[in-house]
Structure formats: C-alpha cells, structure tokens
PDB file of N, CA and C in Angstrom:
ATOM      1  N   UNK A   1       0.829  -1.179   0.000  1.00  0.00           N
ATOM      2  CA  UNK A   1       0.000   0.000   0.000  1.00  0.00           C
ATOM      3  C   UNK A   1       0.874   1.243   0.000  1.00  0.00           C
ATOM      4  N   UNK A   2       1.381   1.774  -1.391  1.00  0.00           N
ATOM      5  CA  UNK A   2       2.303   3.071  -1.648  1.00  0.00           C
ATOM      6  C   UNK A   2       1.607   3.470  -2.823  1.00  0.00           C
ATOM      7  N   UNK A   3       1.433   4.921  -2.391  1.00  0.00           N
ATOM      8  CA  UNK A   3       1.185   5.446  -3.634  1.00  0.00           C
ATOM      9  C   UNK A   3       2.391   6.867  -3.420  1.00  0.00           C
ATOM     10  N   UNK A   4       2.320   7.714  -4.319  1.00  0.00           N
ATOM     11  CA  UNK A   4       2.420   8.992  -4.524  1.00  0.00           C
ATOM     12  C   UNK A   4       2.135   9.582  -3.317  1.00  0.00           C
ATOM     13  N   UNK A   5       0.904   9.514  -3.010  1.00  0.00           N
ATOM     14  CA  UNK A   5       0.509  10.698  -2.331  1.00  0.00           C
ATOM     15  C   UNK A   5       0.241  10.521  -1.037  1.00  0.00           C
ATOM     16  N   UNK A   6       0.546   8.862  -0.451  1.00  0.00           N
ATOM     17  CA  UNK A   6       0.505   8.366   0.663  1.00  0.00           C
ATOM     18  C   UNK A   6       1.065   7.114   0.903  1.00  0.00           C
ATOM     19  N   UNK A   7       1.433   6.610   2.108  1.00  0.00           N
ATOM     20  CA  UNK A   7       2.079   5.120   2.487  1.00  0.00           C
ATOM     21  C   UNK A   7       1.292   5.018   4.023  1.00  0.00           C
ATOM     22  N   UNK A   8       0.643   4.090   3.864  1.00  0.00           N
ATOM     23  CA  UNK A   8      -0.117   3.942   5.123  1.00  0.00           C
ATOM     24  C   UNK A   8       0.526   2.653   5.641  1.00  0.00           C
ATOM     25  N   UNK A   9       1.030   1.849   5.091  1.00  0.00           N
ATOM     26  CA  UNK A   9       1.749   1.003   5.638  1.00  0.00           C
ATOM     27  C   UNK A   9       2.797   1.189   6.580  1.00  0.00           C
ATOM     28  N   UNK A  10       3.546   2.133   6.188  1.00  0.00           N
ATOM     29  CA  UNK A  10       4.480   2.509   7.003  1.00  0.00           C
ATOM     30  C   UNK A  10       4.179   3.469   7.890  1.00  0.00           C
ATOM     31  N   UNK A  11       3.458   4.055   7.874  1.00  0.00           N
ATOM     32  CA  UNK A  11       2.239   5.114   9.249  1.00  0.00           C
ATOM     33  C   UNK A  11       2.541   3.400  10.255  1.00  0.00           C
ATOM     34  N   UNK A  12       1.327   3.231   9.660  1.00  0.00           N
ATOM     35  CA  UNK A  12       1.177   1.765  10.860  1.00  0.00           C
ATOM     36  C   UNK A  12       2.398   1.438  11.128  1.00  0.00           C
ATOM     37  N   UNK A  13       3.274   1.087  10.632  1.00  0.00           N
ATOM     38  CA  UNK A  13       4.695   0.044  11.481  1.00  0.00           C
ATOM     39  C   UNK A  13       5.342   0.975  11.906  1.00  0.00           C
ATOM     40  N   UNK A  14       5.015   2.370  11.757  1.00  0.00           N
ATOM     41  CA  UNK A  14       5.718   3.327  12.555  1.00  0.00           C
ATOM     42  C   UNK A  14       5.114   3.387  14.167  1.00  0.00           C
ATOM     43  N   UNK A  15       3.543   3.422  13.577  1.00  0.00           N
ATOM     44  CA  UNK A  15       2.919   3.284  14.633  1.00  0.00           C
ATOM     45  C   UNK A  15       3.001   2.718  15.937  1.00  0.00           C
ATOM     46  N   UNK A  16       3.000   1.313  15.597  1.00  0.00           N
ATOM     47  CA  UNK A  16       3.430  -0.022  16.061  1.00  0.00           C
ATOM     48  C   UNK A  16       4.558  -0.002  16.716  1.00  0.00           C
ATOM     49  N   UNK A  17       5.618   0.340  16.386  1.00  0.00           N
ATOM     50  CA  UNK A  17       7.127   0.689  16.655  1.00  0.00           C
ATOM     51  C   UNK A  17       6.641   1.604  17.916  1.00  0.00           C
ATOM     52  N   UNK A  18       6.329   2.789  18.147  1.00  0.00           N
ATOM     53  CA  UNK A  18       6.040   3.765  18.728  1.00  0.00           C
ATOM     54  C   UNK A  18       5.580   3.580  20.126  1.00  0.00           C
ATOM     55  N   UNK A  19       4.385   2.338  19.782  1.00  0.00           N
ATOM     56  CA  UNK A  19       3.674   1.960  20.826  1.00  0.00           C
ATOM     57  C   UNK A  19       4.754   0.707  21.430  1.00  0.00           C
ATOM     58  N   UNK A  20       5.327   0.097  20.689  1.00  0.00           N
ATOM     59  CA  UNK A  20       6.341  -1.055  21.686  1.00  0.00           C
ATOM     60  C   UNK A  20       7.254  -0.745  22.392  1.00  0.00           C
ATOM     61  N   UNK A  21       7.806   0.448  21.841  1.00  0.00           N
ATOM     62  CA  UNK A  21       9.083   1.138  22.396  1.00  0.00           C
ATOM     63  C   UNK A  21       8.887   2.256  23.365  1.00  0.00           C
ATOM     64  N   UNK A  22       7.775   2.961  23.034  1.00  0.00           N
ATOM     65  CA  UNK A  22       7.700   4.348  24.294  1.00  0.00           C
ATOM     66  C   UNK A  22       5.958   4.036  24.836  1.00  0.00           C
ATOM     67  N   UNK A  23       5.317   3.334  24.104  1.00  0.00           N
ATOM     68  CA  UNK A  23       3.891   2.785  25.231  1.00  0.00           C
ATOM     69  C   UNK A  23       2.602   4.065  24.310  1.00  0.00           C
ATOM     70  N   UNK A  24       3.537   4.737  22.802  1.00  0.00           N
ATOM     71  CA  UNK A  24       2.151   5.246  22.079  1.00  0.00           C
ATOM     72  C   UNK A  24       3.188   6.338  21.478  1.00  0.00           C
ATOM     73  N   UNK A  25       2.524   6.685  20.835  1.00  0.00           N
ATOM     74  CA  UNK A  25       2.807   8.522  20.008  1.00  0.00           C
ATOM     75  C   UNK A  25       1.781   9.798  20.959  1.00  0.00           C
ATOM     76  N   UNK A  26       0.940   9.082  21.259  1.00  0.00           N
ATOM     77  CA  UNK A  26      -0.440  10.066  21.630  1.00  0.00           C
ATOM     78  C   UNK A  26       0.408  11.101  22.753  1.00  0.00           C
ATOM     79  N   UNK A  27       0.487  12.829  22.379  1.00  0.00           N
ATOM     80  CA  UNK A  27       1.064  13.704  23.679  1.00  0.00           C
ATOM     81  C   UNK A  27       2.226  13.433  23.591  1.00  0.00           C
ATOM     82  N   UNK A  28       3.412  13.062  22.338  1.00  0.00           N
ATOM     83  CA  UNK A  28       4.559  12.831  21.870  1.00  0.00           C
ATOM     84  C   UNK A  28       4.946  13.793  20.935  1.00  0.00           C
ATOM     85  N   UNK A  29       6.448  14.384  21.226  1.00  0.00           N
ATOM     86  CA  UNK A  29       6.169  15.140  19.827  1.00  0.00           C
ATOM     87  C   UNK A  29       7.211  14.068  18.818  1.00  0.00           C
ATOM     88  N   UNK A  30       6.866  14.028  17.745  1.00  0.00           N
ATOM     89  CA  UNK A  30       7.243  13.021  16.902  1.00  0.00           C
ATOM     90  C   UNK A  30       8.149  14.207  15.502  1.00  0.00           C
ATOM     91  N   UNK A  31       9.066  14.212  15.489  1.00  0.00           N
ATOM     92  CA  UNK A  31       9.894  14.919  14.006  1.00  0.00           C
ATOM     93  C   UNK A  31      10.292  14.136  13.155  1.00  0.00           C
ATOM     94  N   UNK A  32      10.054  14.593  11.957  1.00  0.00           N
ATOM     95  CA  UNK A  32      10.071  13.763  10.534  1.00  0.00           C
ATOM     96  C   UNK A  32      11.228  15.249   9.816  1.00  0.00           C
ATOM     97  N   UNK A  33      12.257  14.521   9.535  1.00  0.00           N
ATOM     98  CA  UNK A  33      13.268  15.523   9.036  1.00  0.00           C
ATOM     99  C   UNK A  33      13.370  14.654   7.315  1.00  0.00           C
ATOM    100  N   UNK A  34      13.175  15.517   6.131  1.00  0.00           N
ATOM    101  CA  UNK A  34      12.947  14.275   4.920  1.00  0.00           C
ATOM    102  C   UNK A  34      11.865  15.537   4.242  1.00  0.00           C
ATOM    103  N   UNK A  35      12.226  14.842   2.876  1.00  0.00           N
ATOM    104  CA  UNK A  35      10.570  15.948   1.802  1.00  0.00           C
ATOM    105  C   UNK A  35       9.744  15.492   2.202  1.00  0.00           C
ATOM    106  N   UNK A  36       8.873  16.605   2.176  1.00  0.00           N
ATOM    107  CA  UNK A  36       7.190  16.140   2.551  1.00  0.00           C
ATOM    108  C   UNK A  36       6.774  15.318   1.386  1.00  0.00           C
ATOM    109  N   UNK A  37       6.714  14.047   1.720  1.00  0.00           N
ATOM    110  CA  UNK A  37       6.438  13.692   0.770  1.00  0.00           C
ATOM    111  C   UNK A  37       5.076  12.343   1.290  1.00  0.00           C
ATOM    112  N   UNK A  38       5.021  11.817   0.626  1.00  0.00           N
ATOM    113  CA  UNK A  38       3.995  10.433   0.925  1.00  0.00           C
ATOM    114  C   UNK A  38       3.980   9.892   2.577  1.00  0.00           C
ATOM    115  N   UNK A  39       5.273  10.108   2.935  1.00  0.00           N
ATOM    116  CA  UNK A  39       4.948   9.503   4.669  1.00  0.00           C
ATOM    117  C   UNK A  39       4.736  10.886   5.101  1.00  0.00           C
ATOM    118  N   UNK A  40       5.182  11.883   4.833  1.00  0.00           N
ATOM    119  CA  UNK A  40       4.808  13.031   5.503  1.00  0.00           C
ATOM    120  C   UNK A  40       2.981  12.904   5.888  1.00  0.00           C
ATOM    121  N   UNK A  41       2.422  12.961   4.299  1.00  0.00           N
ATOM    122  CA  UNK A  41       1.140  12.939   4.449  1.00  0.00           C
ATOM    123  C   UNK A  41       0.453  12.116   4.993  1.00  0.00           C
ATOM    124  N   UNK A  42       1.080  10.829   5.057  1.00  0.00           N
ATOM    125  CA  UNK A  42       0.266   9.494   5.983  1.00  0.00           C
ATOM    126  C   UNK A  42       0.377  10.024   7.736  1.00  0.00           C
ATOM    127  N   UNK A  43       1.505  10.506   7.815  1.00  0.00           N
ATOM    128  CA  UNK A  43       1.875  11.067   8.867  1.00  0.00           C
ATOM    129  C   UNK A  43       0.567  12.487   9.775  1.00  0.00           C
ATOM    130  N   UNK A  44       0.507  13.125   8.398  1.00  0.00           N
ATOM    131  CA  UNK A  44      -0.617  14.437   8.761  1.00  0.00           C
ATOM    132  C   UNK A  44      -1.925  13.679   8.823  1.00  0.00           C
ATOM    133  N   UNK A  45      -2.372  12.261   8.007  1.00  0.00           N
ATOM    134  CA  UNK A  45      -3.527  11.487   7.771  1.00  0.00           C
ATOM    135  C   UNK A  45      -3.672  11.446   9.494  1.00  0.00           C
ATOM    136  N   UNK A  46      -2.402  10.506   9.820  1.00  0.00           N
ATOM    137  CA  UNK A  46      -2.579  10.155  11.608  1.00  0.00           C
ATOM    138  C   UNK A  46      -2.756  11.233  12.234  1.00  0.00           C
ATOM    139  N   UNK A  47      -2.565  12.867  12.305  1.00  0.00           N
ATOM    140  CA  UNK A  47      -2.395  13.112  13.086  1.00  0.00           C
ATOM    141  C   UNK A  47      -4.261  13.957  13.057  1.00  0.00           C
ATOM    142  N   UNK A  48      -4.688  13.581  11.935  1.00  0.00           N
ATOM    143  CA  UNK A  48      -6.166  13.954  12.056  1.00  0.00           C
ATOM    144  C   UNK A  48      -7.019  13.101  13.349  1.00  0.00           C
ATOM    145  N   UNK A  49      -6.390  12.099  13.672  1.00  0.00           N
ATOM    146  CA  UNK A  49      -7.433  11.530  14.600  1.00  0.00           C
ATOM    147  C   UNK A  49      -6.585  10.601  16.152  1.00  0.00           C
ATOM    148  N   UNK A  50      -5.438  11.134  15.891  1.00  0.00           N
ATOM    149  CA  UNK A  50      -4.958  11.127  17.032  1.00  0.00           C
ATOM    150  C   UNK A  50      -4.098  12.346  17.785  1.00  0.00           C
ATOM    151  N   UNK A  51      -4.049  12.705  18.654  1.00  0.00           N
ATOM    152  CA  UNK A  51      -3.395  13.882  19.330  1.00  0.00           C
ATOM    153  C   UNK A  51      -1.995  13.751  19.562  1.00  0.00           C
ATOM    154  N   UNK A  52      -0.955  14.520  18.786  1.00  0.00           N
ATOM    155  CA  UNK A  52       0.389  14.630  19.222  1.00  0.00           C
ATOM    156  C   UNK A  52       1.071  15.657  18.343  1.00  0.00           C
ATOM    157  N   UNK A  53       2.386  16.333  19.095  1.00  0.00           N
ATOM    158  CA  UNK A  53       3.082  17.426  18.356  1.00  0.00           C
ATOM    159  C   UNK A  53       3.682  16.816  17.120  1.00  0.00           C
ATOM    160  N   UNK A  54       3.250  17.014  15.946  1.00  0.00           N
ATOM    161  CA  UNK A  54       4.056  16.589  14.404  1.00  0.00           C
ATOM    162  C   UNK A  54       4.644  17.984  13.898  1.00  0.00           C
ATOM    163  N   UNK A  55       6.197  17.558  13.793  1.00  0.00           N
ATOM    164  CA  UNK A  55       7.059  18.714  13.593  1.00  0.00           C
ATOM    165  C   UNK A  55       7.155  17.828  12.109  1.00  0.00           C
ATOM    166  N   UNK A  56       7.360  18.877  10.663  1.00  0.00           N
ATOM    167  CA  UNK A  56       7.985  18.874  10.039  1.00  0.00           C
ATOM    168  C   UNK A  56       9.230  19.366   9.556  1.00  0.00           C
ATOM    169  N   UNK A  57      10.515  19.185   9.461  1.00  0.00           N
ATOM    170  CA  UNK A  57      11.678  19.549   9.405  1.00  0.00           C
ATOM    171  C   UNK A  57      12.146  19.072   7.632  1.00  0.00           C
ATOM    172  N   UNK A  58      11.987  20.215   7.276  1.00  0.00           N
ATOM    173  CA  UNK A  58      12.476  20.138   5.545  1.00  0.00           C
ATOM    174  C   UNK A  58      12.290  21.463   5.039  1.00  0.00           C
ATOM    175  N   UNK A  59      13.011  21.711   3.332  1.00  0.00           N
ATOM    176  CA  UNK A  59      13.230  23.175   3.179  1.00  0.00           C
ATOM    177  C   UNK A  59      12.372  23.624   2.500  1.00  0.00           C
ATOM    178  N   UNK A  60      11.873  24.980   1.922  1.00  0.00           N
ATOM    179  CA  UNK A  60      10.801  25.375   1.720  1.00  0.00           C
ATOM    180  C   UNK A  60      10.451  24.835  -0.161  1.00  0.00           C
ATOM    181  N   UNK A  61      11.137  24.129  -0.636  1.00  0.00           N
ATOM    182  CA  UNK A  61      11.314  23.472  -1.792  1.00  0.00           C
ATOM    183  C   UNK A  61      10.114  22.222  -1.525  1.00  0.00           C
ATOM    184  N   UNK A  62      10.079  21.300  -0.372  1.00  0.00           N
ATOM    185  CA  UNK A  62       9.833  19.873  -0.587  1.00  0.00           C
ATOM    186  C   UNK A  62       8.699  19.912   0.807  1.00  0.00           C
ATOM    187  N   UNK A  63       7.889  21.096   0.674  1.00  0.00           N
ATOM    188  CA  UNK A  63       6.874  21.194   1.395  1.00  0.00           C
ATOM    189  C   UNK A  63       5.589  20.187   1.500  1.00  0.00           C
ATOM    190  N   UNK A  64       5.178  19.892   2.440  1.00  0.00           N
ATOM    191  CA  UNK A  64       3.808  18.670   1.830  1.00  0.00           C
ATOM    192  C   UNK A  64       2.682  19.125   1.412  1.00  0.00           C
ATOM    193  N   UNK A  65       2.124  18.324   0.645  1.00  0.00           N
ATOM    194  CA  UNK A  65       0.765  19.009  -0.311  1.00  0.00           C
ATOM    195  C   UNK A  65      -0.084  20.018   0.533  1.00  0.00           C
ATOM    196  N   UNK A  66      -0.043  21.329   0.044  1.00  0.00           N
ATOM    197  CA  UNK A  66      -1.049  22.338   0.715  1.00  0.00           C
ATOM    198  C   UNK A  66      -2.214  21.690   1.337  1.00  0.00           C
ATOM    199  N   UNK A  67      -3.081  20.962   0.575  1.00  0.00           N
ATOM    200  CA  UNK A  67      -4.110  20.743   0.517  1.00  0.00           C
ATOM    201  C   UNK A  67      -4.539  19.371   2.333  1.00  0.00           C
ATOM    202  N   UNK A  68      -3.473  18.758   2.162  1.00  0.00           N
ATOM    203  CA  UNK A  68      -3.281  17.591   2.802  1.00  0.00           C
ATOM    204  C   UNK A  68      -2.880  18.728   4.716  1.00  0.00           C
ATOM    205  N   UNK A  69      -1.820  19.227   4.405  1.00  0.00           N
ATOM    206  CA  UNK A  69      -1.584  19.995   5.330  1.00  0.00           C
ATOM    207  C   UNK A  69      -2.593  21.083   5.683  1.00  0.00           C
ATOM    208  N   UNK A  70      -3.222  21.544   5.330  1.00  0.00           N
ATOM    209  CA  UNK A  70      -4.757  22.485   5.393  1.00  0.00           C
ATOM    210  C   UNK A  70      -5.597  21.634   6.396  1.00  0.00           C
ATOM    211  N   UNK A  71      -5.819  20.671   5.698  1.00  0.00           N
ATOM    212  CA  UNK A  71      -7.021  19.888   6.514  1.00  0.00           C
ATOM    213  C   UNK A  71      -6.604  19.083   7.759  1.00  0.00           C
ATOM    214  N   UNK A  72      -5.373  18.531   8.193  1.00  0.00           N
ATOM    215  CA  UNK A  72      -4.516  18.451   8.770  1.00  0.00           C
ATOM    216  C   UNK A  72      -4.862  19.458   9.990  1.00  0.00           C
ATOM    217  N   UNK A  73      -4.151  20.485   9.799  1.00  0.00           N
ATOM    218  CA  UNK A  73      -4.680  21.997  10.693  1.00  0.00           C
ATOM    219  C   UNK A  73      -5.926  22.607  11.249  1.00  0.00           C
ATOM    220  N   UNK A  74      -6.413  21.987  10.269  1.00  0.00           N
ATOM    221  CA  UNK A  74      -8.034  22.342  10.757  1.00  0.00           C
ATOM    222  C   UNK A  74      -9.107  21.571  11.677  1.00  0.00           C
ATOM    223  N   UNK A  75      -8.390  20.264  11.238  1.00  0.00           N
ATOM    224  CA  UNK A  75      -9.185  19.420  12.710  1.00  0.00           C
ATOM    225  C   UNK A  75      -8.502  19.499  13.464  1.00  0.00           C
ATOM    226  N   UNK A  76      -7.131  20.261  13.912  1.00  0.00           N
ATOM    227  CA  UNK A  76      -7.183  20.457  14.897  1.00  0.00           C
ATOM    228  C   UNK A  76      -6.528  19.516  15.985  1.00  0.00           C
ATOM    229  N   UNK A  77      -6.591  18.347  15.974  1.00  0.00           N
ATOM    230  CA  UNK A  77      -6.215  17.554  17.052  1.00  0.00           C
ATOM    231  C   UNK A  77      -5.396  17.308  16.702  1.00  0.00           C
ATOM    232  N   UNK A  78      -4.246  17.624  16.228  1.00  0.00           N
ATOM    233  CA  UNK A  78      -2.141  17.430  16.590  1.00  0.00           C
ATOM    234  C   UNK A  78      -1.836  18.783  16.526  1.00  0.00           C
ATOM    235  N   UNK A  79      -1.175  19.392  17.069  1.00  0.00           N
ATOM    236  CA  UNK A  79      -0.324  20.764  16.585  1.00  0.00           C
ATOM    237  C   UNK A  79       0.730  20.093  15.817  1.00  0.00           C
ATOM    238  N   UNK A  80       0.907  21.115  14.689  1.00  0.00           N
ATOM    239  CA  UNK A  80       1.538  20.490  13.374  1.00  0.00           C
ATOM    240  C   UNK A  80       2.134  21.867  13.316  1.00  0.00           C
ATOM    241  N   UNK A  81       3.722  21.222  12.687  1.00  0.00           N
ATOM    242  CA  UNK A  81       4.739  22.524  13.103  1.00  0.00           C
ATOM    243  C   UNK A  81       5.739  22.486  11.980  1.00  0.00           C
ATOM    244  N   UNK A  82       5.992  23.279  11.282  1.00  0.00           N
ATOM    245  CA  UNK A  82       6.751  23.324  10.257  1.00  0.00           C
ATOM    246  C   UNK A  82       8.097  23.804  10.573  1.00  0.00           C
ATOM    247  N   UNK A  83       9.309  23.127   9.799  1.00  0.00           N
ATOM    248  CA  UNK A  83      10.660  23.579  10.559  1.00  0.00           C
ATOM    249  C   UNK A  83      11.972  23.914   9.498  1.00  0.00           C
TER     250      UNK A  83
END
C-alpha cells in the first residue's frame, strides 16, 4: 500500500514501533526531518485523529501538499509545526 501521495503502511509500522518502544505517540512530539512527501502525508492522515506534536523539518522546496496539510490543521487535534 504506496502510492504517490501516501504510504499507510508505514504510518502503521511506525505506529506499532512507537507503541512497543515508548507505550504510544499520543502527547509525543514526533519529528520527521525528509521531503514532505507520501509519509509526511500518511503522517498528517494520523495526526487527524490522534493527538500529538508533528514537527515537520524540511526546506521550503519539498513542502507537503497544501491541501493535505490544510485539513490536517483544521481538525485540529495534533499541533503540526513546520521547521
């Protein structure tokens, strides 16, 4: 499950990882240094319905899809931080 514009597979085994090793992401701040690219956005997907600080760290070239990051922001439940 990869496309372009998302990898949800690797959301989950990140996920997974997250929860074995520190007991969750939830109230974590989690940094993704890398182009916004497909995990970025699976990344903003998660953070629509779970709560935690998502820092993005990349240059103003390899930004993640406006559109994806918009809606992202607007529900509201992760503070999402550009770096």
């Amino acid at each position: 499950m990869l496309t372009g514009r998302s990898h949800p597979c690797q959301i989950l085994a990140d996920a997974m990882t997250l929860q074995e090793h520190l007991g969750g992401f939830e109230g974590k701040k989690i940094v993704y240094l890398g182009d916004g690219n497909n995990i970025v956005h699976s990344w903003l997907q998660l953070a629509m319905h779970f709560s935690f600080h998502f820092v993005i760290a990349t240059s103003p070239e390899y930004l993640p899809c406006p559109e994806i990051l918009k809606q992202a922001k607007e529900v509201g439940k992760s503070t999402i931080e550009i770096s």
